[in-house]
Each structure stands twice: as structure tokens, then as C-alpha cells.
PDB file of N, CA and C in Angstrom:
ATOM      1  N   UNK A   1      46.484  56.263  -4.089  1.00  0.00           N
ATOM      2  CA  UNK A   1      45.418  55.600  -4.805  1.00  0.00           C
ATOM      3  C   UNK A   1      44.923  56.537  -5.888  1.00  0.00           C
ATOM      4  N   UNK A   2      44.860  55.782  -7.164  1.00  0.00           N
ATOM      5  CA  UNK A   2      43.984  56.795  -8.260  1.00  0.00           C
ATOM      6  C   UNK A   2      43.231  56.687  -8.697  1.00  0.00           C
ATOM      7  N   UNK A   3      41.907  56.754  -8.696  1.00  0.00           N
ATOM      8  CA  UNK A   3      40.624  56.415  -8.972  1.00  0.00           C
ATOM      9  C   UNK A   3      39.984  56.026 -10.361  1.00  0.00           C
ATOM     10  N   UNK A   4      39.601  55.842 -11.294  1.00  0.00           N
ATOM     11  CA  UNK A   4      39.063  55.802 -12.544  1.00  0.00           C
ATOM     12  C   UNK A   4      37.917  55.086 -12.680  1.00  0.00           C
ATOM     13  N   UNK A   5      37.153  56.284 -13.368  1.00  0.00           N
ATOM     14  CA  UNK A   5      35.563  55.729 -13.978  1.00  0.00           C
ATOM     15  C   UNK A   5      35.765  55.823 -15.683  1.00  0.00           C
ATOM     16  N   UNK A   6      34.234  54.700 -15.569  1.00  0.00           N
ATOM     17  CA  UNK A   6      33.626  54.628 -16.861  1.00  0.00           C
ATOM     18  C   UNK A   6      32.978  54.722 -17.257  1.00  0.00           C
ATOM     19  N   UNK A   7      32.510  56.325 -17.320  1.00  0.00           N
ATOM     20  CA  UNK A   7      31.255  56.358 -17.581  1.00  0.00           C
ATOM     21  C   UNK A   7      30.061  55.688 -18.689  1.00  0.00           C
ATOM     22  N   UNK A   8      30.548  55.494 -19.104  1.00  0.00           N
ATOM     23  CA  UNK A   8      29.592  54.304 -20.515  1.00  0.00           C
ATOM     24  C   UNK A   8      29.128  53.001 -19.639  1.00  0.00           C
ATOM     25  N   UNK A   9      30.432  52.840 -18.709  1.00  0.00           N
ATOM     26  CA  UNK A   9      29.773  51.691 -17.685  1.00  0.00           C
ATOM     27  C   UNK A   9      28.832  51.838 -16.720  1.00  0.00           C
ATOM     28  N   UNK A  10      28.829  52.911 -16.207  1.00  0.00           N
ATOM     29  CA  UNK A  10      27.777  53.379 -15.303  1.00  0.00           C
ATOM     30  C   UNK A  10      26.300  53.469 -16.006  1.00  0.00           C
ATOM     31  N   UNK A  11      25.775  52.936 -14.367  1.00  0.00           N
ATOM     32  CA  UNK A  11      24.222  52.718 -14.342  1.00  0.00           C
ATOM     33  C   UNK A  11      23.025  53.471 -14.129  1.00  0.00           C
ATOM     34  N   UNK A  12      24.019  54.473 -13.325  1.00  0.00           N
ATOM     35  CA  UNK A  12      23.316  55.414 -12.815  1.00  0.00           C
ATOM     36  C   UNK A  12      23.032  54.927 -11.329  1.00  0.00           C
ATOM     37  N   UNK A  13      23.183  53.868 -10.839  1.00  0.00           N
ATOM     38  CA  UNK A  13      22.534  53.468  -9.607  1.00  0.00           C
ATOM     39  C   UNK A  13      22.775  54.275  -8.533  1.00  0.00           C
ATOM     40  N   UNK A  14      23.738  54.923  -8.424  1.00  0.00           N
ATOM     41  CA  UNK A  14      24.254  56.041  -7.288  1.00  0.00           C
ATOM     42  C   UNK A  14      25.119  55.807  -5.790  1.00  0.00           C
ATOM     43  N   UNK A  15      25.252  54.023  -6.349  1.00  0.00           N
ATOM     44  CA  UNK A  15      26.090  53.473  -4.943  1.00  0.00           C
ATOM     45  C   UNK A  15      27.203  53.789  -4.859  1.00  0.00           C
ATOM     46  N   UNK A  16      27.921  54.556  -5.244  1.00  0.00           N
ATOM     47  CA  UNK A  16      29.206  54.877  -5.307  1.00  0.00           C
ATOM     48  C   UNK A  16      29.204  56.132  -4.352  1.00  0.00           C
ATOM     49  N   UNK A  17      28.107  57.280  -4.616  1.00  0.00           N
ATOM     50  CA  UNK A  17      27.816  58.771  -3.846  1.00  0.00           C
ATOM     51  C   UNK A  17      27.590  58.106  -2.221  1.00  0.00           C
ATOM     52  N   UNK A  18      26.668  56.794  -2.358  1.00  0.00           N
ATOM     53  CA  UNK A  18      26.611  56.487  -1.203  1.00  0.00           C
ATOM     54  C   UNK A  18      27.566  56.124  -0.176  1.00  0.00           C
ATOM     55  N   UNK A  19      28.621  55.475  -1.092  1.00  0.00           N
ATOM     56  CA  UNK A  19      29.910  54.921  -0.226  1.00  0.00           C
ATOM     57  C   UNK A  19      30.542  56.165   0.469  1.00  0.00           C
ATOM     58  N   UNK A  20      31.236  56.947  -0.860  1.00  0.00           N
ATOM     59  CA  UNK A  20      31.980  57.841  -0.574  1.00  0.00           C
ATOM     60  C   UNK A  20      31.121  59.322  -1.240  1.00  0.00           C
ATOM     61  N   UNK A  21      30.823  60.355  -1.215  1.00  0.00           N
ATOM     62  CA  UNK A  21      30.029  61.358  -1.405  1.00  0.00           C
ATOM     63  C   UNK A  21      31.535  62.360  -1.160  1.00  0.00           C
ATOM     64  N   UNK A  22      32.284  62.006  -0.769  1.00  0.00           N
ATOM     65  CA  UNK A  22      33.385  63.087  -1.345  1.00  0.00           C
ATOM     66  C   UNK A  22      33.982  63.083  -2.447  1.00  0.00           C
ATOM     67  N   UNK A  23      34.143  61.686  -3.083  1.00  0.00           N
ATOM     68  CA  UNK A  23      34.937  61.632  -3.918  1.00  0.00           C
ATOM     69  C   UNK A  23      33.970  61.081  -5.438  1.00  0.00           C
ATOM     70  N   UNK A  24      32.555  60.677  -5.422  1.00  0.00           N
ATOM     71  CA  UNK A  24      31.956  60.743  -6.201  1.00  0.00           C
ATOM     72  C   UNK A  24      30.563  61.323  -6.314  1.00  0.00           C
ATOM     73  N   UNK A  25      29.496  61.903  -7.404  1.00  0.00           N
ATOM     74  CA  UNK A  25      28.260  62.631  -7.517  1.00  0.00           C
ATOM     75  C   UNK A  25      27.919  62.483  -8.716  1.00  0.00           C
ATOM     76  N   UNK A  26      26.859  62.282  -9.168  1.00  0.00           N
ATOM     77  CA  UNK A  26      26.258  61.975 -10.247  1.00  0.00           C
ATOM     78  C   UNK A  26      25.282  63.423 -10.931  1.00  0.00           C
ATOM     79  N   UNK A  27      25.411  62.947 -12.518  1.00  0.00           N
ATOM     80  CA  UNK A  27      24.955  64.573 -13.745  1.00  0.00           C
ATOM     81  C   UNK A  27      23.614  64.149 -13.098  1.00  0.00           C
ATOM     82  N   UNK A  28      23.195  65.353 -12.624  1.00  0.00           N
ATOM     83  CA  UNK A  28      21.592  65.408 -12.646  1.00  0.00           C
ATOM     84  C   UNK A  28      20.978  64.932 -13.666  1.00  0.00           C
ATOM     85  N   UNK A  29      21.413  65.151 -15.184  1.00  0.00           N
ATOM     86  CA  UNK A  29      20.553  64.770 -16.477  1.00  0.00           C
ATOM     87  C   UNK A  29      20.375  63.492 -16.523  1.00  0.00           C
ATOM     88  N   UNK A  30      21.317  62.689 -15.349  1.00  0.00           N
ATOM     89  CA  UNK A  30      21.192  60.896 -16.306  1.00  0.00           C
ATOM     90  C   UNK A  30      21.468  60.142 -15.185  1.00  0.00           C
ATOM     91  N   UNK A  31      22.171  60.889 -14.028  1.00  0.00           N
ATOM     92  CA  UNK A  31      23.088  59.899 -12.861  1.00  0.00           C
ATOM     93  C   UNK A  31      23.751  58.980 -13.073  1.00  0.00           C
ATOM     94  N   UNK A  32      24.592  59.360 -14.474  1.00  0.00           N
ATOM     95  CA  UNK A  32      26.131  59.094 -14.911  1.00  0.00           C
ATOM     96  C   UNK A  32      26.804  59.422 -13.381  1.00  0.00           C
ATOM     97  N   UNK A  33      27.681  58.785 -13.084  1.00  0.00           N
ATOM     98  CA  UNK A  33      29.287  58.822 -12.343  1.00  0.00           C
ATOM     99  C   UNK A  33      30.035  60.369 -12.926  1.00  0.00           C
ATOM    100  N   UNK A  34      29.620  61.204 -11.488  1.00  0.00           N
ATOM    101  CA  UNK A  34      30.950  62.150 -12.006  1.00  0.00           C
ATOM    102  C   UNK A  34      32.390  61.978 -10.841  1.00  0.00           C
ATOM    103  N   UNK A  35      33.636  62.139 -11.293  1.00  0.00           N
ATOM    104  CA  UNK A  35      34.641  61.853 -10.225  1.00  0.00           C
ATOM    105  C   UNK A  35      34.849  63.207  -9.959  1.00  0.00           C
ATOM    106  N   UNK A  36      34.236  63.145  -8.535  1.00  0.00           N
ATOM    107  CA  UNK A  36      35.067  64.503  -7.923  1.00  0.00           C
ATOM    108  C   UNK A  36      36.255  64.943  -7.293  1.00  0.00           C
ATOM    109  N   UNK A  37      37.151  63.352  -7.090  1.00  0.00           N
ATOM    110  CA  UNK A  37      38.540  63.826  -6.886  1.00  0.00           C
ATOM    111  C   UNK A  37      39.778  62.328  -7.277  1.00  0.00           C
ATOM    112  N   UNK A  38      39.995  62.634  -8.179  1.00  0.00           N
ATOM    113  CA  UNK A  38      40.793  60.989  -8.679  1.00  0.00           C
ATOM    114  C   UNK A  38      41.462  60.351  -7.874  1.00  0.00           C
ATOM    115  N   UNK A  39      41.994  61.276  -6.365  1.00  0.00           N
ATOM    116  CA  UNK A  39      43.276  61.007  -5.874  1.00  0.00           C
ATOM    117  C   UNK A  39      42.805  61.408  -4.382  1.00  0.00           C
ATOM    118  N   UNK A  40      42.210  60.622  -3.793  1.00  0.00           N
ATOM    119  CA  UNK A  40      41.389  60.817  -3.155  1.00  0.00           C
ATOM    120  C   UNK A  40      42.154  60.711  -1.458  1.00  0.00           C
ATOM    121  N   UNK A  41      42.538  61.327  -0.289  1.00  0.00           N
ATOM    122  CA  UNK A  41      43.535  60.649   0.891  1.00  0.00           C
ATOM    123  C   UNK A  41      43.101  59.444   1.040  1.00  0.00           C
ATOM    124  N   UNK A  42      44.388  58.926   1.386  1.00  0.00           N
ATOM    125  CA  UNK A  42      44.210  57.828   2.414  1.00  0.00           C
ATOM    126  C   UNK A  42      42.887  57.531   3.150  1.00  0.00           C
ATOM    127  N   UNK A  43      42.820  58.400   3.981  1.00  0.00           N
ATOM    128  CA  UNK A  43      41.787  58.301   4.777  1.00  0.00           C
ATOM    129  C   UNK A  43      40.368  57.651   4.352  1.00  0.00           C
ATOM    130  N   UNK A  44      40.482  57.979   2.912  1.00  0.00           N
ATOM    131  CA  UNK A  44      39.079  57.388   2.429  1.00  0.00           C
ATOM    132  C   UNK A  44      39.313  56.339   1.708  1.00  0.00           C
ATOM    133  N   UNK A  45      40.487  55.288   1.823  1.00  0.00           N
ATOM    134  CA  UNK A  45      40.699  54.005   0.923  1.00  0.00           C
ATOM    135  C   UNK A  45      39.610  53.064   1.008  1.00  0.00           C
ATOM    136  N   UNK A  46      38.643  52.646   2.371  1.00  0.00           N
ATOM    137  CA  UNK A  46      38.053  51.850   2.621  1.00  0.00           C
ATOM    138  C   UNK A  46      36.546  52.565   1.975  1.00  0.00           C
ATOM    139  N   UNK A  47      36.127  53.980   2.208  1.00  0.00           N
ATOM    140  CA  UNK A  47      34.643  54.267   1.591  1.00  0.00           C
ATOM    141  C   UNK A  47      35.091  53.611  -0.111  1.00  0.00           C
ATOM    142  N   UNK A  48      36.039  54.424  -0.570  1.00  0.00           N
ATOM    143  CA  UNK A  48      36.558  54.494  -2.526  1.00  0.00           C
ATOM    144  C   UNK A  48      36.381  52.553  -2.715  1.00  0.00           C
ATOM    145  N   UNK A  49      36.922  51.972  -1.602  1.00  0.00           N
ATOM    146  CA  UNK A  49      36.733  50.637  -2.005  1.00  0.00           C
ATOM    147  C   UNK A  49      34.997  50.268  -1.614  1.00  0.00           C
ATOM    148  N   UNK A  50      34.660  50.185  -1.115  1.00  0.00           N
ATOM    149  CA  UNK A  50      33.104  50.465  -0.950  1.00  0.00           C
ATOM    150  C   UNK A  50      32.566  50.719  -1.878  1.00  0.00           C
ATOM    151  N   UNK A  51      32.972  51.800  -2.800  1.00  0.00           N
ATOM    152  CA  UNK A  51      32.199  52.244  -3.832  1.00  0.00           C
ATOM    153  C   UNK A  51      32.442  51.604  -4.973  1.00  0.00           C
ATOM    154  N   UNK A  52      33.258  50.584  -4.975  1.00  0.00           N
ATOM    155  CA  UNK A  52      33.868  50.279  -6.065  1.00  0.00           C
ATOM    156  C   UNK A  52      33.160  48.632  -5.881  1.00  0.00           C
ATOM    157  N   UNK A  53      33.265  47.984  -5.089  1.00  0.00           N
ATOM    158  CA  UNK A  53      32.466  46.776  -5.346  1.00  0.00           C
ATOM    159  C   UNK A  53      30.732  46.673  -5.015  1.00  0.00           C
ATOM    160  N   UNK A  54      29.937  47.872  -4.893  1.00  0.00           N
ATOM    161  CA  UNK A  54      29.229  48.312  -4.620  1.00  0.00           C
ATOM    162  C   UNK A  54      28.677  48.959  -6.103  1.00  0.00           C
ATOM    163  N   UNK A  55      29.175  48.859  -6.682  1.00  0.00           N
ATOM    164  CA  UNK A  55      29.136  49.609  -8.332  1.00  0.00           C
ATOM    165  C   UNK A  55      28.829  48.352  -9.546  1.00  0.00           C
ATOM    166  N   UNK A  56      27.513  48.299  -9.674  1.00  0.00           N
ATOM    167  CA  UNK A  56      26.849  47.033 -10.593  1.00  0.00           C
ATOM    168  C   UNK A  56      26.718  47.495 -11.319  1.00  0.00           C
ATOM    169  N   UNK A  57      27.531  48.389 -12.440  1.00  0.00           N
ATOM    170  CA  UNK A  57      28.319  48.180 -13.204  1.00  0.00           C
ATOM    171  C   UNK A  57      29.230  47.960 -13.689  1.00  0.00           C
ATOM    172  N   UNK A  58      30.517  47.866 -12.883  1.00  0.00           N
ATOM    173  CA  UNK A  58      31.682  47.866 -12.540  1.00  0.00           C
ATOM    174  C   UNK A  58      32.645  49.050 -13.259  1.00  0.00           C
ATOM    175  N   UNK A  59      31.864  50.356 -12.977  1.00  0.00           N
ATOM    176  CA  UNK A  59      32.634  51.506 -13.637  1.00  0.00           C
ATOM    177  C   UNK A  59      33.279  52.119 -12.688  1.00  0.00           C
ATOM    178  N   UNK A  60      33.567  51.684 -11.967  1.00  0.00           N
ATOM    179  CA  UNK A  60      34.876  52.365 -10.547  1.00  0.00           C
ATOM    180  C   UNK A  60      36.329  51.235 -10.717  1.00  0.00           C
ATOM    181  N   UNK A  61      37.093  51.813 -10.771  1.00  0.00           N
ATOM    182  CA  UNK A  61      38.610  50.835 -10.296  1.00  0.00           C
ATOM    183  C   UNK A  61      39.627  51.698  -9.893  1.00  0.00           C
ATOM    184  N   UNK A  62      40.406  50.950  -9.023  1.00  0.00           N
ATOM    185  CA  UNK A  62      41.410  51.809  -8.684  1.00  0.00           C
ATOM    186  C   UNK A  62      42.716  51.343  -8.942  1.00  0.00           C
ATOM    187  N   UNK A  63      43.555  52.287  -8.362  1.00  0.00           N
ATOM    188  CA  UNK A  63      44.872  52.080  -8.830  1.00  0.00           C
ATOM    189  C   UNK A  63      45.506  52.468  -8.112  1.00  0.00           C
ATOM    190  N   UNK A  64      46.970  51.678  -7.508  1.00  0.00           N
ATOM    191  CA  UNK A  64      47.981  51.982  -7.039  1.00  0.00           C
ATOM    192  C   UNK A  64      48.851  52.945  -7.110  1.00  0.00           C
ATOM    193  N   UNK A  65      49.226  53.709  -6.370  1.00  0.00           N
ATOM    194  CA  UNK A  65      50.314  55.160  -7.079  1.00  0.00           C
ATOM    195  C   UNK A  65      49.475  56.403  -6.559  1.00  0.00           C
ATOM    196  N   UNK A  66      50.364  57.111  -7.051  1.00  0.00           N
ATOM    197  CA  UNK A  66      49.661  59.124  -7.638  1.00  0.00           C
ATOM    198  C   UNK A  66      49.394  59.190  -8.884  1.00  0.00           C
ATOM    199  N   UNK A  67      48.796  60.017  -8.867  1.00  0.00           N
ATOM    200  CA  UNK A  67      48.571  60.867 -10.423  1.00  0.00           C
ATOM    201  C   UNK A  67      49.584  61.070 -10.901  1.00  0.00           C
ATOM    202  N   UNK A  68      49.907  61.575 -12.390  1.00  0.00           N
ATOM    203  CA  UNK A  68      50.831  61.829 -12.937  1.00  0.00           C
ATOM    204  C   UNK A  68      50.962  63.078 -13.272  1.00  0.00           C
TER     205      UNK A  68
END
């Protein structure tokens, strides 16, 4: 799975840290979306999806595959 934000899309709302808090954290200055790991295990497919329809902005999506 490969993760991708947008930050211009982001709200700042912070539901994403809530889902998953490993794999996302927000700039103190604004609580923009920062990605803390694009490629995140397995193990966390169900929080990363959590965070992703949980995100009213819709600046989380994912993607099938590895990184490149």
C-alpha cells in the first residue's frame, strides 16, 4: 500500500493522527497533514483506511503496490 496526501486539501481536522498516529501527524503551525511513512505494513491497512474516509477533506488516498 502507498499512501498519498494533499496537503492544500487538508483541513487540519486531525482525523487521520487519530486513526493511525504512526503513519500520520500534523505542522504544529497550521495542522496541515504531515505523512510520516508512505508505505506503511500491512498490519496497519485497516487504521490508513480509517484515516482516509475519516478525512473531510479528502486529502488521504491510497494506492495499490510499493513505492518506487
Amino acid at each position: 500500500m502507498i499512501v498519498h496526501v494533499d496537503a492544500d486539501r487538508c483541513c487540519g481536522a486531525g482525523q487521520c493522527v487519530l486513526a493511525a498516529p504512526e503513519v500520520f501527524d500534523q505542522r504544529d503551525e497550521d495542522g496541515t497533514v504531515v505523512l510520516l511513512d508512505a508505505s506503511p505494513p500491512a498490519a496497519l491497512v485497516r487504521e490508513v483506511a480509517d484515516a482516509v474516509a475519516a478525512c473531510p477533506g479528502g486529502a488521504i488516498r491510497l494506492e495499490e503496490g510499493t513505492p518506487r
